[in-house]
C-alpha atoms as a PDB file:
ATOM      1  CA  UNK A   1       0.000   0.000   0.000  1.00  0.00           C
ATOM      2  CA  UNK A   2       1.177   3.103  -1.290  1.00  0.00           C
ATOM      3  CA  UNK A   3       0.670   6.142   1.205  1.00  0.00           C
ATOM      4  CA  UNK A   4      -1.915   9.086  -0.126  1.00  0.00           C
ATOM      5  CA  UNK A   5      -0.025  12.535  -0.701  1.00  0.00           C
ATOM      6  CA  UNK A   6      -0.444  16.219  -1.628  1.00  0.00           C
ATOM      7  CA  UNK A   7       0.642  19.392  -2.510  1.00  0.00           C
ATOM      8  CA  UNK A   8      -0.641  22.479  -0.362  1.00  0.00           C
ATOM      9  CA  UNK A   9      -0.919  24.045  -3.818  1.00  0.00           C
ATOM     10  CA  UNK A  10      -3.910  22.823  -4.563  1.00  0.00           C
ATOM     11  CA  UNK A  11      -6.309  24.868  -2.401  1.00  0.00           C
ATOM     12  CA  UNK A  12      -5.128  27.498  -3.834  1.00  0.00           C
ATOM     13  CA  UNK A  13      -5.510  25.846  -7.463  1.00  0.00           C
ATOM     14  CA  UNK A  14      -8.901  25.392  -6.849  1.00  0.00           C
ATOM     15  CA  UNK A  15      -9.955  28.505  -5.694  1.00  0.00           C
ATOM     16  CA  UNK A  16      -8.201  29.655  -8.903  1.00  0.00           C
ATOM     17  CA  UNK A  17     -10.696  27.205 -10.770  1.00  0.00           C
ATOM     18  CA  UNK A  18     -13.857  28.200  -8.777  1.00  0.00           C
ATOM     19  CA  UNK A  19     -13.094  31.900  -9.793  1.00  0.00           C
ATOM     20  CA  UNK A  20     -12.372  31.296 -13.131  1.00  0.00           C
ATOM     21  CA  UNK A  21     -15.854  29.131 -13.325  1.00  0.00           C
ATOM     22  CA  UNK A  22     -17.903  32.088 -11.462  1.00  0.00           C
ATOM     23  CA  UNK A  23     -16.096  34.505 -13.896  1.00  0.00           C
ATOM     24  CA  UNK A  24     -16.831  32.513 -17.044  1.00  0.00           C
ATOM     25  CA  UNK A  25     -20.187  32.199 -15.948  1.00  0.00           C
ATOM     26  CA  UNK A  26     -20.418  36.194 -15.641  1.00  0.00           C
ATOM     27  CA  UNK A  27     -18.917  36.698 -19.470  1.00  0.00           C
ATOM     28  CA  UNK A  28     -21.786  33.933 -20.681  1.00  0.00           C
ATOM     29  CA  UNK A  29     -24.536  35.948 -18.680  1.00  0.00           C
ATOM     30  CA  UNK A  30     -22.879  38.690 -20.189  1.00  0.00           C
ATOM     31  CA  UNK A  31     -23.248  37.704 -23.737  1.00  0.00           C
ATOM     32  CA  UNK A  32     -26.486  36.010 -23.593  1.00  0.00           C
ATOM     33  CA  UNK A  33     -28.480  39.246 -25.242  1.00  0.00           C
ATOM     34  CA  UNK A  34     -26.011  40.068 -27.869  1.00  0.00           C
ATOM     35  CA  UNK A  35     -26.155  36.044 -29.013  1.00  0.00           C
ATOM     36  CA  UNK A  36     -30.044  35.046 -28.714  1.00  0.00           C
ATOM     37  CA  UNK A  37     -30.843  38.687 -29.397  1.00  0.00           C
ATOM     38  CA  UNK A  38     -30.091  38.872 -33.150  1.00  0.00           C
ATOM     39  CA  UNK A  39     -32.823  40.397 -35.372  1.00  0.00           C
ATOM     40  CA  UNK A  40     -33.612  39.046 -38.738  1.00  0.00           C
ATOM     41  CA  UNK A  41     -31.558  39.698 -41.251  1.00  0.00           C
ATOM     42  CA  UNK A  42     -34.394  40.901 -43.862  1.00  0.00           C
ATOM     43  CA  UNK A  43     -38.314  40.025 -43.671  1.00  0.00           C
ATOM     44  CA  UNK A  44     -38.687  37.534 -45.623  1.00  0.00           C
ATOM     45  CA  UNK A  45     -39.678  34.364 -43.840  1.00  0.00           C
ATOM     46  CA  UNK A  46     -36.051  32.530 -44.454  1.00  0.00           C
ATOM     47  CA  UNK A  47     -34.418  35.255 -42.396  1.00  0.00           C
ATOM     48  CA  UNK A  48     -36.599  34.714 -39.710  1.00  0.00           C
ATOM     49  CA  UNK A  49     -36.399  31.349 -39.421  1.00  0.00           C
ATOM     50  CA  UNK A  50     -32.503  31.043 -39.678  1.00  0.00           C
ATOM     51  CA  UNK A  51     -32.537  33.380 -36.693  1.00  0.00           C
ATOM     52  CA  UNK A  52     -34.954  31.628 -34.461  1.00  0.00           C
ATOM     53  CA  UNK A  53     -33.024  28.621 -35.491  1.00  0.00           C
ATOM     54  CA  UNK A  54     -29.941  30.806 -34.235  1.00  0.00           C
ATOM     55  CA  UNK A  55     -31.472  32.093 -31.349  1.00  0.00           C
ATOM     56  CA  UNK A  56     -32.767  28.582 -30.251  1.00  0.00           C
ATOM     57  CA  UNK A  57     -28.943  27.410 -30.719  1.00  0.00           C
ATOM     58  CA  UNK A  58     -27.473  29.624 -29.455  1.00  0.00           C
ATOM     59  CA  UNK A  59     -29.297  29.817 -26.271  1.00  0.00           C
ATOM     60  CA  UNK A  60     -28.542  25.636 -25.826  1.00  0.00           C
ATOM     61  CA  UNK A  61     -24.961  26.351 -26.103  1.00  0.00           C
ATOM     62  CA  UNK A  62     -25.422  29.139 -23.271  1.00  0.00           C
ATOM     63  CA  UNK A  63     -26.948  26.552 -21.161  1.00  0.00           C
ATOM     64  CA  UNK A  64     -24.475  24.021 -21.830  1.00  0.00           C
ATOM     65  CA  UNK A  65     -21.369  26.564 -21.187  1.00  0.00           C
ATOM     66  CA  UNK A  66     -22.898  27.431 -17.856  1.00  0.00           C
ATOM     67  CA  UNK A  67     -23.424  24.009 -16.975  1.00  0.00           C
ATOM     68  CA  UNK A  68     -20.008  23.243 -17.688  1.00  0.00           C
ATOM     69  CA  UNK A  69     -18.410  26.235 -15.472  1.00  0.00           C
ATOM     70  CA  UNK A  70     -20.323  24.878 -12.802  1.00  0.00           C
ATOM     71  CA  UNK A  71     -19.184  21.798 -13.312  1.00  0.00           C
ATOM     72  CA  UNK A  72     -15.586  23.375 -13.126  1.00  0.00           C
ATOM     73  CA  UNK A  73     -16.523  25.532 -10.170  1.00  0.00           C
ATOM     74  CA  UNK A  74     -17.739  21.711  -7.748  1.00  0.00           C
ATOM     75  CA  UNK A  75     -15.012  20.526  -8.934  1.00  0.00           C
ATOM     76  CA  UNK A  76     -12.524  23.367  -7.683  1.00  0.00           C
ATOM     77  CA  UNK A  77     -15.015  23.255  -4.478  1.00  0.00           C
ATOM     78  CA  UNK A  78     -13.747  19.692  -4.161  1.00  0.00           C
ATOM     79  CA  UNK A  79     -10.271  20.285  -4.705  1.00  0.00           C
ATOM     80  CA  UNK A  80     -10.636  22.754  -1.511  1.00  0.00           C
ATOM     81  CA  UNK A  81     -12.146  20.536   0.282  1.00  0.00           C
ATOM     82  CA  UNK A  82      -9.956  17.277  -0.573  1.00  0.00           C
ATOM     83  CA  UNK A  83      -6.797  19.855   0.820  1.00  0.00           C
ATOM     84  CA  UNK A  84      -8.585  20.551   3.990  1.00  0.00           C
ATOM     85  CA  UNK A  85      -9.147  17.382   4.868  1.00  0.00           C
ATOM     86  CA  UNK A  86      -5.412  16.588   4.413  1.00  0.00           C
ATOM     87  CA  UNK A  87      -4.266  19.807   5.768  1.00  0.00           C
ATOM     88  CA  UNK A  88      -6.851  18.594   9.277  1.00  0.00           C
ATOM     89  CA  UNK A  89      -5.248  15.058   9.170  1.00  0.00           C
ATOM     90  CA  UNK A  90      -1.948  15.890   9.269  1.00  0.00           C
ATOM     91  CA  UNK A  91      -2.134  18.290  12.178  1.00  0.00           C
ATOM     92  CA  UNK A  92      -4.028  16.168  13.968  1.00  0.00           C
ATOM     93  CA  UNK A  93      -1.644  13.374  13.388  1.00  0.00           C
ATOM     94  CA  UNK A  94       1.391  15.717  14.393  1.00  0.00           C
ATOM     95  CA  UNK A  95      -0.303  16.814  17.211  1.00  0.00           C
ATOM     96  CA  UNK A  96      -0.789  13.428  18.100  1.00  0.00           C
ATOM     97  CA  UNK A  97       3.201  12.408  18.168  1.00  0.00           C
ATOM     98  CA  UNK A  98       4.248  15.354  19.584  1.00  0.00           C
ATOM     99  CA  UNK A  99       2.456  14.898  22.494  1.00  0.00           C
ATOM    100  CA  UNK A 100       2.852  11.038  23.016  1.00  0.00           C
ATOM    101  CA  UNK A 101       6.221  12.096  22.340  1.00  0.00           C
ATOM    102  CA  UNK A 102       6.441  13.644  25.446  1.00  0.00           C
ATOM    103  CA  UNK A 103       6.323  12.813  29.296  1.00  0.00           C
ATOM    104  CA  UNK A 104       2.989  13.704  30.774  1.00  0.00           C
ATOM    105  CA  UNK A 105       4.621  15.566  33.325  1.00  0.00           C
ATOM    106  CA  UNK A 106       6.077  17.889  30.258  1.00  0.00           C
ATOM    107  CA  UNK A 107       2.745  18.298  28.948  1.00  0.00           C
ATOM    108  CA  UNK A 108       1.966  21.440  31.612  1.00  0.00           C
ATOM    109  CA  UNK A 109       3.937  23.688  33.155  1.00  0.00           C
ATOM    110  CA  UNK A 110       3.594  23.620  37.311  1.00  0.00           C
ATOM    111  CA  UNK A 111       2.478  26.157  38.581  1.00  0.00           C
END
């Protein structure tokens, strides 16, 4: 059995990936009038359906973006998480040598 490691650095990468996620989310919010927003290029009834058909695409793709940048941002949540949890365990387990390390009567000052 192998032992389970780390690398502190990755709290910090995922907060880097939960901010990118929330910011990505932002620019697709963002963009969402100028891309399902598009008016007909003439008035003829071809130009109005190409841009529905536009509109209606280019609205699934916004949903599908922002489901992936939420996707991004639980897993970045997760990455935070996963580092805590090692971060908790291994000061727990140092606190735990250090003091069976030493003599209960070097635990506490007298007073």
């Amino acid at each position: 059995m192998e032992p389970m490691t780390f690398h502190p650095v990755v709290a910090d990468l995922g907060a880097q990936v939960v901010q990118l996620g929330g910011d990505a989310l932002q620019a697709g919010d963002r963009s969402s009038l100028s891309v399902t927003g598009l008016p007909p290029a003439g008035g003829d009834e071809v130009s109005a359906l190409a841009s529905s058909a536009f509109q209606n695409e280019a609205a699934s793709l916004l949903r599908l973006h922002a489901a992936a940048q939420q996707e991004l941002m639980r897993a970045g949540t997760a990455f935070i998480e996963i580092a805590q949890t090692y971060i908790d365990v291994d000061e727990s387990a140092a606190r735990a040598v250090v003091f069976s390390a030493l003599p209960t009567s070097a635990r506490w000052p007298a007073a």
